[in-house]
Protein backbone atom coordinates (compact mmCIF):
# COMPACT_ATOMS: atom_id res chain seq x y z
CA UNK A 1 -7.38 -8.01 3.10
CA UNK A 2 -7.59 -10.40 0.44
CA UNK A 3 -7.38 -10.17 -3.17
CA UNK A 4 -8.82 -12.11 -6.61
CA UNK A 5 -6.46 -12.26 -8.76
CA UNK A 6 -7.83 -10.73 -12.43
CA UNK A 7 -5.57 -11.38 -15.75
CA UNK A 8 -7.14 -10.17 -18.51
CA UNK A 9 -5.07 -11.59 -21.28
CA UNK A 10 -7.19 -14.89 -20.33
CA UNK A 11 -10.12 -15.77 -22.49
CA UNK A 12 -13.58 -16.26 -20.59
CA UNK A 13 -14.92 -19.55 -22.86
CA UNK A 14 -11.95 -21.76 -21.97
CA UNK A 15 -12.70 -25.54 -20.01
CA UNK A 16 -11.64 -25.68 -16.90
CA UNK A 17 -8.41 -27.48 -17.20
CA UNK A 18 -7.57 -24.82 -19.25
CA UNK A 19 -8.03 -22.08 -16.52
CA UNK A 20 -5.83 -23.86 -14.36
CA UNK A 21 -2.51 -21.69 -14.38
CA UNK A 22 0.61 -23.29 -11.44
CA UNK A 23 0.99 -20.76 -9.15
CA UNK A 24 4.72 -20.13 -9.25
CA UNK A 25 3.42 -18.62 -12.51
CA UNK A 26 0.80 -16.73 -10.84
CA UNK A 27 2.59 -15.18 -8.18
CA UNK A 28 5.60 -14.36 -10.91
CA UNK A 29 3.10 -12.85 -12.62
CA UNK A 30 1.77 -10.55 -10.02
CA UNK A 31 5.92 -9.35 -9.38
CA UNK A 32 5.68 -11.25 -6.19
CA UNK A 33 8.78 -13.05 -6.90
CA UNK A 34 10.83 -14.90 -9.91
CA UNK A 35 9.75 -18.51 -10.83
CA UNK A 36 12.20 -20.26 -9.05
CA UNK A 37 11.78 -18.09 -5.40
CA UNK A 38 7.71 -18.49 -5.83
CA UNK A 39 7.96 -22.18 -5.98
CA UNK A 40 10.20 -21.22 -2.47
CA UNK A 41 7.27 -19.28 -1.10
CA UNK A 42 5.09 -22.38 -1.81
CA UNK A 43 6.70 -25.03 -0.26
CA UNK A 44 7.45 -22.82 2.77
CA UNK A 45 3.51 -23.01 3.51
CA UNK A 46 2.82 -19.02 2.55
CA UNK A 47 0.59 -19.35 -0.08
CA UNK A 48 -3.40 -19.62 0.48
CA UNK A 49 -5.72 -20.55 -2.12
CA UNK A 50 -9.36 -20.00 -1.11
CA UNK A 51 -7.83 -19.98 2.57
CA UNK A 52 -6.46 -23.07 1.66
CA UNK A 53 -2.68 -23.54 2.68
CA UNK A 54 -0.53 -25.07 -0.49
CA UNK A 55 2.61 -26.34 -0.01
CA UNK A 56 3.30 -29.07 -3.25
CA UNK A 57 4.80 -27.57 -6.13
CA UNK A 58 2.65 -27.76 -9.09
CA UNK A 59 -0.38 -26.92 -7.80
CA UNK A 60 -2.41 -25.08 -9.98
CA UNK A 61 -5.35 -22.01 -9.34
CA UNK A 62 -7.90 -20.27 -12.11
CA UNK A 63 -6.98 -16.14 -11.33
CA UNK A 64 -10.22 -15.22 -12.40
CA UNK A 65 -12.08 -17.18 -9.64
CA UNK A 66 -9.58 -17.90 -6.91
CA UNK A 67 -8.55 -16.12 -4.09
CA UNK A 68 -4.45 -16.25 -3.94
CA UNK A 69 -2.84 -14.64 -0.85
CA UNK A 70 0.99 -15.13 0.13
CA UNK A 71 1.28 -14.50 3.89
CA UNK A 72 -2.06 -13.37 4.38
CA UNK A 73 -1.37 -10.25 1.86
CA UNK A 74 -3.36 -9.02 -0.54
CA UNK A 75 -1.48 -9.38 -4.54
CA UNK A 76 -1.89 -6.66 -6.72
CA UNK A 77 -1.47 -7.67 -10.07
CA UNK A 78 -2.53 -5.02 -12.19
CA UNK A 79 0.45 -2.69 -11.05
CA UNK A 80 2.63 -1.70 -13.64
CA UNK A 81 5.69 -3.88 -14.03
CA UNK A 82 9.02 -1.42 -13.37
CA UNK A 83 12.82 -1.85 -13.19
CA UNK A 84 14.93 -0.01 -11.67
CA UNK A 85 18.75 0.37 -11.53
CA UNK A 86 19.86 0.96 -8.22
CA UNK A 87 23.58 1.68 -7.03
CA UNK A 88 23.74 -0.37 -4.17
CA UNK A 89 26.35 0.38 -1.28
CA UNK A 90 29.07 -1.47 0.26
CA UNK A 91 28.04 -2.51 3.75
CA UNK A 92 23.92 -2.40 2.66
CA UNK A 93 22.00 -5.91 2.50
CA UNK A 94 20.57 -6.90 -0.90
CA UNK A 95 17.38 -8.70 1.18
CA UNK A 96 13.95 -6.58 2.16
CA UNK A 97 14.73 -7.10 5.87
CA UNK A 98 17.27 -7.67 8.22
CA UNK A 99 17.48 -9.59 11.54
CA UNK A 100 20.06 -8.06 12.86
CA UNK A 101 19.28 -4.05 11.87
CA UNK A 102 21.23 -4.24 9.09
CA UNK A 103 20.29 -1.75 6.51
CA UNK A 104 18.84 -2.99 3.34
CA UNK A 105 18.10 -2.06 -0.08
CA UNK A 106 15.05 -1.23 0.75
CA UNK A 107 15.29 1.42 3.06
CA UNK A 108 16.73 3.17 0.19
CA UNK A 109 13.85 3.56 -1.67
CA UNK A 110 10.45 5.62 -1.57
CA UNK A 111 7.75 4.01 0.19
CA UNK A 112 6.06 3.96 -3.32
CA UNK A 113 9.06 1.19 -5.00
CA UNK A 114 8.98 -0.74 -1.78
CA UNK A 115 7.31 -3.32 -3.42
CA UNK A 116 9.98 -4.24 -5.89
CA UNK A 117 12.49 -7.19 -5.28
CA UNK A 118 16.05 -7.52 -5.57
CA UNK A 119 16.79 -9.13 -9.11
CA UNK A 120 20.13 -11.34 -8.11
CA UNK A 121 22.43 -10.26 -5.24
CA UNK A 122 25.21 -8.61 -4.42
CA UNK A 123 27.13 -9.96 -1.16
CA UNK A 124 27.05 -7.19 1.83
CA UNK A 125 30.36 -6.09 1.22
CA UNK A 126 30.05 -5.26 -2.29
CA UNK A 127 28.28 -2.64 -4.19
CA UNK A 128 27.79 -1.56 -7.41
CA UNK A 129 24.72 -2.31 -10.23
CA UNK A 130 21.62 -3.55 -8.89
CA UNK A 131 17.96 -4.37 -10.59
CA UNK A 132 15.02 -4.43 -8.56
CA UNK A 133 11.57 -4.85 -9.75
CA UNK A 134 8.36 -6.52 -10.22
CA UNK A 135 8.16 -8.24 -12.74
CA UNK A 136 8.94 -11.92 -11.85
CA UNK A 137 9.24 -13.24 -15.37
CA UNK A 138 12.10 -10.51 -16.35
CA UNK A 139 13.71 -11.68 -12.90
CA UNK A 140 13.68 -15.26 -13.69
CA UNK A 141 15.41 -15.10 -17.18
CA UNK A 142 17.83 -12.86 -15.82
CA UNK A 143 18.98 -15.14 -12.76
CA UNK A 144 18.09 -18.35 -14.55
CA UNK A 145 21.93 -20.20 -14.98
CA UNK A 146 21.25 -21.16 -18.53
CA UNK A 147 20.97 -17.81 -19.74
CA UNK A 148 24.68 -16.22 -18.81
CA UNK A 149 23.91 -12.99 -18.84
CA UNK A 150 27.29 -10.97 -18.55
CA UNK A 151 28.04 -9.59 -15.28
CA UNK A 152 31.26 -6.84 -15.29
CA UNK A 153 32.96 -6.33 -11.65
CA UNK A 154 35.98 -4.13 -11.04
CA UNK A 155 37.70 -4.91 -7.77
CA UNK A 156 41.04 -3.70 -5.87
CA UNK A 157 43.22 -6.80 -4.77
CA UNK A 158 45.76 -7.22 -2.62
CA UNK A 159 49.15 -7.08 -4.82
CA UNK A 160 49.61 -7.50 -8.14
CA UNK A 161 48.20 -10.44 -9.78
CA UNK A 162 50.82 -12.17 -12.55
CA UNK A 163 50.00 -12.88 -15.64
CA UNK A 164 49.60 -16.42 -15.22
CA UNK A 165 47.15 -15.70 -12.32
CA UNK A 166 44.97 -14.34 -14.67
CA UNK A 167 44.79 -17.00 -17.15
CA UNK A 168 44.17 -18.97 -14.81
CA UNK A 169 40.69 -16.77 -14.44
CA UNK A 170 40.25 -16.41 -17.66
CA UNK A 171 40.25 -20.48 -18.45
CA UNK A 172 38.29 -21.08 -15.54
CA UNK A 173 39.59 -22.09 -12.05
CA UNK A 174 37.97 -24.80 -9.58
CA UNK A 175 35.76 -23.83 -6.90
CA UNK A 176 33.55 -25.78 -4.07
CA UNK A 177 31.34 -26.01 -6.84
CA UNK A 178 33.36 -27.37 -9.57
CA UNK A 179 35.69 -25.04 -12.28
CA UNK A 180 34.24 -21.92 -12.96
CA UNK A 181 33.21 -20.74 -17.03
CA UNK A 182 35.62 -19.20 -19.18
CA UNK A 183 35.75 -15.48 -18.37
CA UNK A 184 37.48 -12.14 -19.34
CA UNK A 185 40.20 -10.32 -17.69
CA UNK A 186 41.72 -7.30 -17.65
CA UNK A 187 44.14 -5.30 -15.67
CA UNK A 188 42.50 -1.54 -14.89
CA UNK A 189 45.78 -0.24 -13.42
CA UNK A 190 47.95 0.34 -9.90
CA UNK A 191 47.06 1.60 -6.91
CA UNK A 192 49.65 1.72 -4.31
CA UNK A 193 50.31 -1.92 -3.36
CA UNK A 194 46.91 -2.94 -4.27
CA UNK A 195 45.87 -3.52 -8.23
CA UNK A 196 42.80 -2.97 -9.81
CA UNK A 197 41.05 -6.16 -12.04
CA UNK A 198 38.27 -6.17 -14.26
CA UNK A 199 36.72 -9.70 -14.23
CA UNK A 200 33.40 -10.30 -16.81
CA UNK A 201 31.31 -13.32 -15.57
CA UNK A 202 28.36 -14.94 -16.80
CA UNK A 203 27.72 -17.10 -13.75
CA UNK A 204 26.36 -15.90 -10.48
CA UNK A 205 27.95 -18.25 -7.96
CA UNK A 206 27.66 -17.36 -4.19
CA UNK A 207 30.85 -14.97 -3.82
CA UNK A 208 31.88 -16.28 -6.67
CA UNK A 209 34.47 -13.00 -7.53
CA UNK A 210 35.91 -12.78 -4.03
CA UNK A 211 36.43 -16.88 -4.07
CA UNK A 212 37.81 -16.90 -7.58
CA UNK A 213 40.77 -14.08 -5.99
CA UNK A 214 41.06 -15.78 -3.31
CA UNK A 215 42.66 -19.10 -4.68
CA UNK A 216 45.06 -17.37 -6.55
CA UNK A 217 46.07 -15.90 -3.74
CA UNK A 218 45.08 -12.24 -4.17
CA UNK A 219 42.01 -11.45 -1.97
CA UNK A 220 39.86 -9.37 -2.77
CA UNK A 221 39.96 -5.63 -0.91
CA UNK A 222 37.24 -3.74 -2.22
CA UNK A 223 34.40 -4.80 -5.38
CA UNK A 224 31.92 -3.09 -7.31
CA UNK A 225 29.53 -4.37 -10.18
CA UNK A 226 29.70 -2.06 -13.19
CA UNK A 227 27.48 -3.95 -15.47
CA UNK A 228 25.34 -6.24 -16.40
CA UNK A 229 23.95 -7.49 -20.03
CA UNK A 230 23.24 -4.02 -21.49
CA UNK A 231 23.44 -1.97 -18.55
CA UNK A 232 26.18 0.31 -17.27
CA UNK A 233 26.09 2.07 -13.44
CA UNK A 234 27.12 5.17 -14.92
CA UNK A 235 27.71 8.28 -12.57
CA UNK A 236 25.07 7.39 -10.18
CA UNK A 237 26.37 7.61 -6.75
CA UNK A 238 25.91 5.01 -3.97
CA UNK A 239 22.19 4.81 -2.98
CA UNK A 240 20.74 6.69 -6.16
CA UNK A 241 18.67 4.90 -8.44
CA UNK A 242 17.06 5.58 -11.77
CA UNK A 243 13.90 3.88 -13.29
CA UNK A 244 14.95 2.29 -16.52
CA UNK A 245 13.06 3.07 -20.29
CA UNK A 246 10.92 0.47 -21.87
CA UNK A 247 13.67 0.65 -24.43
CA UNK A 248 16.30 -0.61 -21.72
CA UNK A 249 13.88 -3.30 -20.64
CA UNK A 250 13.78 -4.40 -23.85
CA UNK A 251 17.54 -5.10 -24.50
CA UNK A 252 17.83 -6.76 -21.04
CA UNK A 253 15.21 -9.10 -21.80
CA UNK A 254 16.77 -9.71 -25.08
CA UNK A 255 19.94 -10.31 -23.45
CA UNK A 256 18.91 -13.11 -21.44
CA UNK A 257 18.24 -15.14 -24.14
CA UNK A 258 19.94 -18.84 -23.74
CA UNK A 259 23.34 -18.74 -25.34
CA UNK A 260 23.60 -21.70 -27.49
CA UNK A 261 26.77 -23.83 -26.60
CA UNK A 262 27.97 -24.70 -30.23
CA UNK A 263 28.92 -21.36 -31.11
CA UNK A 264 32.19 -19.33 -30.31
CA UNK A 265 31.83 -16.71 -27.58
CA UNK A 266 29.82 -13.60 -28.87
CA UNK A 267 29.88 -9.94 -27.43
CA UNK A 268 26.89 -10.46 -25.32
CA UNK A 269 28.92 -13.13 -23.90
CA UNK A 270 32.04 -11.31 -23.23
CA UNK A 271 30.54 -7.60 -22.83
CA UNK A 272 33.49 -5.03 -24.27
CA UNK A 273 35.23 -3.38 -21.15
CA UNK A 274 35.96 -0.29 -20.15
CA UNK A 275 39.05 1.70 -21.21
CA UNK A 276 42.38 0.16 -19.56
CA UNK A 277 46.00 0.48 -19.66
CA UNK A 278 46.00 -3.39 -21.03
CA UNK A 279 44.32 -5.21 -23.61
CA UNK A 280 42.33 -7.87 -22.16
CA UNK A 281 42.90 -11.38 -21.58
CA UNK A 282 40.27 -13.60 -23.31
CA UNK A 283 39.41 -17.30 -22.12
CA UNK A 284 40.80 -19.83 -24.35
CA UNK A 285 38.43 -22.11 -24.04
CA UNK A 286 34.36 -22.41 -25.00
CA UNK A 287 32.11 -22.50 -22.34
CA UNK A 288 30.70 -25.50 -20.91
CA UNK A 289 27.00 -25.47 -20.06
């Protein structure tokens, strides 16, 4: 079944240039997908307009008069946009299916949130805070790089990081990709051999956490997201979620704001952690965007 697209919010006497609205816009709009992963869905030929495939980036359609599909599927874009905070578990794959059986994040949910999409990632392994929603704009500014929106991971590593490890964190340390952004550190405590790290990120690097342990030579055993921008996980236990208030929704999207690069790290920057048994360990230099 196919669908014509209706936005409201778009006057009738406009010319027809005007009308024209690029269909990664579109499709964010309708909480198919952020910005960035429509223009993904484009090129990869799923897209239809009028039956017509459209793969180059750019193209444009008028909602009110076009028929937009993405693989063959109806849109639905006068459902209400939603967020939800999900606690995703370890060994559960932040994708809407699996090849190999794997279970996802969507087989935790109600067939009625099934639409939503995972906001970011978190690596199989790892669990922790999750968004997922519909709303593709929200999704873009909070995965766009040039917003740094704080992300706060505890993890358990192998031994006990020195001192000097941790600066080295803290100032940045060089990856595949180049050096990482100033971050914050702080020791959480002991557990047996194994030590417990808080690590407050605004970049979102593939595995970017487990790497960053890694080449100081204390790998990573076990790593959960507690936050991110304004949001905590709270008590909710691994595979509850909780549908967030407008109010919530409202600070998140304020907190992806672009940080301007002139001026000293800021709170929203460097979230405050959680109560430890050592004061944290700031980065001593700016970031460099």
């Amino acid at each position: 079944m196919q669908a014509v697209l209706k936005f409201n919010s778009i006057p009738a006497m406009r010319s027809l240039a005007d009308m024209q609205i690029r269909l990664q816009r579109i499709l964010a709009a309708a909480g198919i997908a952020s910005r960035r992963d429509a223009e993904r869905i484009i090129a990869a030929g799923r897209v239809q307009v009028n039956g017509q495939t459209v793969t180059e980036l750019g193209s444009k359609a008028d909602p009110d008069t076009d028929i937009v599909t993405v693989d063959g599927k109806s849109i639905e874009p006068n459902r209400p946009r939603i967020v939800i905070l999900l606690h995703k578990p370890a060994l559960v794959m932040t994708t809407k299916s699996d090849p190999e059986g794997r279970t996802t994040v969507m087989d935790l949910l109600p067939d009625s949130l099934r639409h939503l999409n995972p906001v970011g990632r978190l690596d199989y392994e790892t669990g922790g805070l999750l968004l997922m929603s519909n709303d593709g704009d929200l999704a873009e500014r909070l995965t766009h790089p040039r917003h740094h929106v704080p992300k706060v991971y505890n993890a358990m590593v192998k031994g006990e990081p020195s001192l000097e490890s941790l600066r080295l964190l803290a100032d940045g340390i060089r990856l595949e990709e180049g050096m990482t952004a100033p971050a914050r550190v702080q020791r959480l405590g002991a557990m047996g051999d194994d030590t417990w790290i808080e690590l407050v990120l605004t970049q979102g690097w593939n595995q970017q956490v487990r790497r960053m342990f890694k080449a100081i030579g204390h790998p990573v055993r076990q790593l959960k997201r507690v936050a991110l921008g304004p949001l905590r996980l709270g008590k909710l236990a691994p595979g509850e979620f909780r549908v967030l208030t407008q109010r919530e929704v409202e600070q998140l999207r304020a907190s992806a704001r672009p940080i301007e690069t002139d001026k000293p790290a800021t709170s929203r920057q460097y979230p405050k952690p959680l109560a430890t048994d050592r004061p944290p360990i700031p980065p001593r230099r700016k970031p460099q965007h």
